[in-house]
Protein backbone atom coordinates (compact mmCIF):
# COMPACT_ATOMS: atom_id res chain seq x y z
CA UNK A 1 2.34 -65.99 -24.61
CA UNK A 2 1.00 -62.28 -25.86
CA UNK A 3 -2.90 -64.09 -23.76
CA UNK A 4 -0.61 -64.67 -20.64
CA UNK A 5 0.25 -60.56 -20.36
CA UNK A 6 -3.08 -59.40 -21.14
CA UNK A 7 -4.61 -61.44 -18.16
CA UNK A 8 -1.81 -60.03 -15.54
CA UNK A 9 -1.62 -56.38 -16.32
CA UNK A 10 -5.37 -55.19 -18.02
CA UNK A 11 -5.13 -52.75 -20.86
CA UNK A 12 -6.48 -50.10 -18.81
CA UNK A 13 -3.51 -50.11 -16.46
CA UNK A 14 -0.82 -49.20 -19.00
CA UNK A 15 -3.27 -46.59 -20.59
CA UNK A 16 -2.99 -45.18 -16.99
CA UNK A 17 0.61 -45.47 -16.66
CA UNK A 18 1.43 -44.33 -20.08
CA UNK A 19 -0.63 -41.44 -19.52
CA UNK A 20 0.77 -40.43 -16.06
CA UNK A 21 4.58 -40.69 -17.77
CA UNK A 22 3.10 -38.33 -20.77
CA UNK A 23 1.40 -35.84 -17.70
CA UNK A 24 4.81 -36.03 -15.69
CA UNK A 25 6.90 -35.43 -19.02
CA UNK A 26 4.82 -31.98 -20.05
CA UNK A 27 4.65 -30.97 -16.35
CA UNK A 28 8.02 -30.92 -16.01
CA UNK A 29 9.03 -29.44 -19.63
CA UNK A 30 6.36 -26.47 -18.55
CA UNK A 31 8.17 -25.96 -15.63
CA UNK A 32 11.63 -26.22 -17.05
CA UNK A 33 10.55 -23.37 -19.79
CA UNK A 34 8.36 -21.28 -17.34
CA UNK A 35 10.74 -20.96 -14.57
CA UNK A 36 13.64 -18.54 -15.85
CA UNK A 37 10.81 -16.49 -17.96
CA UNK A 38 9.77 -15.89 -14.59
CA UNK A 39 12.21 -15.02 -12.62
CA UNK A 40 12.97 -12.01 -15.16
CA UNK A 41 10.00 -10.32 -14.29
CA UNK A 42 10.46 -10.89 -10.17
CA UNK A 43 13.99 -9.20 -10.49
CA UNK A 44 12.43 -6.25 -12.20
CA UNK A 45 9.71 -6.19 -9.88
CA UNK A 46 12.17 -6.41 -6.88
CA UNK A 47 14.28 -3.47 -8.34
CA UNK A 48 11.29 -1.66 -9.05
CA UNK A 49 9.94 -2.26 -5.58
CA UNK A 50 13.40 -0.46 -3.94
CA UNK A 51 13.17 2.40 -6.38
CA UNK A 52 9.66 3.25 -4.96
CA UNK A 53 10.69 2.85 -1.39
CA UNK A 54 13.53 5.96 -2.21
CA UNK A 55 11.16 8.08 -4.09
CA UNK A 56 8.16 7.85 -1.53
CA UNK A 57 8.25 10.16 1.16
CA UNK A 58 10.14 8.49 4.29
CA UNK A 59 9.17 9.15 7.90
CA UNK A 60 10.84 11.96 10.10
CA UNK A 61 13.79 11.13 12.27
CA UNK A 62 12.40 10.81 15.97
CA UNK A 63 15.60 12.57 17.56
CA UNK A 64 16.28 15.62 14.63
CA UNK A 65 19.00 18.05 16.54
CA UNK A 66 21.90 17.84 18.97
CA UNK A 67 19.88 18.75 21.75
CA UNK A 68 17.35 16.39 21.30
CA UNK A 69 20.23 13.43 21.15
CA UNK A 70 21.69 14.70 24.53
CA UNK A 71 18.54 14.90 25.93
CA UNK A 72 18.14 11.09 25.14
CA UNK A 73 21.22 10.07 26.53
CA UNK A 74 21.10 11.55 29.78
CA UNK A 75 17.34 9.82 30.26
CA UNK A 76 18.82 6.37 29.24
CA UNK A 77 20.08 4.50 32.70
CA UNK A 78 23.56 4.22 32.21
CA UNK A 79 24.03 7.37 30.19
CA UNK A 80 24.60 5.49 26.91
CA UNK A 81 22.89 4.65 23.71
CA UNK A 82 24.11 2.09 21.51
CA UNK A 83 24.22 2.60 17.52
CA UNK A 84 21.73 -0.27 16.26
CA UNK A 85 22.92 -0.09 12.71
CA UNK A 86 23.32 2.60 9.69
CA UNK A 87 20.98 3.61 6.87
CA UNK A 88 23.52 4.89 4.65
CA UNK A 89 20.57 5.13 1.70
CA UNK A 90 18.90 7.54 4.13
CA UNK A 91 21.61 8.72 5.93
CA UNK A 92 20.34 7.71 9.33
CA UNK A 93 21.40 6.38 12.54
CA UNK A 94 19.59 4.33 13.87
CA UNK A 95 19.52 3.32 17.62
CA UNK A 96 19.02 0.20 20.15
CA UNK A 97 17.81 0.41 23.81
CA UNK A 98 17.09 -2.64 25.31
CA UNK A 99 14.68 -3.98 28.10
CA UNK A 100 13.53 -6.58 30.82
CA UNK A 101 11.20 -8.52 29.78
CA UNK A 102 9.70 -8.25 33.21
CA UNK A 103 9.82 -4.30 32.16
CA UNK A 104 8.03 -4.55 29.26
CA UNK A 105 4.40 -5.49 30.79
CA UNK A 106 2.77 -5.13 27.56
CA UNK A 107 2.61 -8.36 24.84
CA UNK A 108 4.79 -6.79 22.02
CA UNK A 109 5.91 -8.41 18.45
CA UNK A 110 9.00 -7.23 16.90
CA UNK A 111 8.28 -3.88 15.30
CA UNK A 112 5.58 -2.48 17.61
CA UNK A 113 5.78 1.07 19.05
CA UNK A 114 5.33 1.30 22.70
CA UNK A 115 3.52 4.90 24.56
CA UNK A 116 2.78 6.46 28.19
CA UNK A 117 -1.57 5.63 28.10
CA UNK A 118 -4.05 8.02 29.49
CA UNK A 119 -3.88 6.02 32.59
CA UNK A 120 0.12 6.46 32.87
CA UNK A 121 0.75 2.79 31.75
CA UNK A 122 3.07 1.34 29.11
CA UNK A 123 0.49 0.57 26.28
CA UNK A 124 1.24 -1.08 22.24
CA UNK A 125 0.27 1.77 19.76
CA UNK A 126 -2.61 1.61 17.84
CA UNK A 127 -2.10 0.74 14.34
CA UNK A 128 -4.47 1.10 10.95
CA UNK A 129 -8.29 2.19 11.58
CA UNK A 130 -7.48 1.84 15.42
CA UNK A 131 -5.02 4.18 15.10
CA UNK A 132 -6.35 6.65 13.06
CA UNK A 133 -9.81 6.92 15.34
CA UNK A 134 -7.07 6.50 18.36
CA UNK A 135 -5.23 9.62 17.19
CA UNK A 136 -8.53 11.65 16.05
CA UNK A 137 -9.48 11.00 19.88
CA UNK A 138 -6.10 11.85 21.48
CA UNK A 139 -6.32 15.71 19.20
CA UNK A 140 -10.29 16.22 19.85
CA UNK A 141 -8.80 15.62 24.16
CA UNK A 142 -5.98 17.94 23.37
CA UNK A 143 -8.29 20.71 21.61
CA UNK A 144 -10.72 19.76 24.81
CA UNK A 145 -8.17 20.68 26.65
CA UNK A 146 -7.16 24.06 24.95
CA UNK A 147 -10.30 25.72 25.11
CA UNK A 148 -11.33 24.41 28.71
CA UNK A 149 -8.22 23.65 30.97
CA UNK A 150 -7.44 20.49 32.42
């Protein structure tokens, strides 16, 4: 009877299945012990990521006085501007205009700032090395400009 096994199912075979139970088994007992060691350290990275954000410096408001804020209003179409949401950590307001698409010529992504070009088109802002030779161009024009009129 023991002969009649062995020539079905070779010795090989259960080494291999025995051994891919024994891989499974540790594999999963890793994971088991590794996974709330590290989820400790991706809280404390997460708080420790928000605590940076306060203390680093944090760009200017783009409308800073009364003024300004009227000023806004009275260009938007209808005479209104419509509160986007509240930053109480910064203690900001922060605003939402909205558009055509058939406006908005340019191909934006959420987050991209939109400017008047040299030609007097709607153009993406420059962002990273772009920007920074973009803006180094736009003050050497400006200081052109200065010293030897338009």
């Amino acid at each position: 009877m023991k002969q009649l096994g062995r020539r079905f199912i070779p010795f090989w075979a259960i080494q291999f299945i025995v051994g891919a139970v024994v891989v499974l088994l540790a594999v999963g007992l890793v994971a088991t012990l590794l996974g709330p060691v590290l989820q400790g350290p991706s809280a404390f990275f997460d708080e420790l990521g928000k605590t940076v954000s306060r203390l680093a410096p944090q760009p200017q408001a783009d409308i800073r006085t009364d003024d300004q804020l009227k000023a806004v209003i009275k260009a938007m179409p209808s005479g209104r501007l419509r509160v986007g949401s509240i930053v109480e950590e910064q203690d900001r307001v922060v605003f939402t205009t909205t558009a055509d698409r058939s406006a908005v010529r340019a191909a934006v992504r959420p987050g991209d700032e939109l400017r008047i070009g040299r030609d007097g088109n709607v153009e993406i802002v420059p962002t990273g090395i772009p920007g920074v030779i973009d803006s180094l161009q736009r003050a050497l024009d400006d200081l052109k400009r200065r010293f030897f009129g338009p």
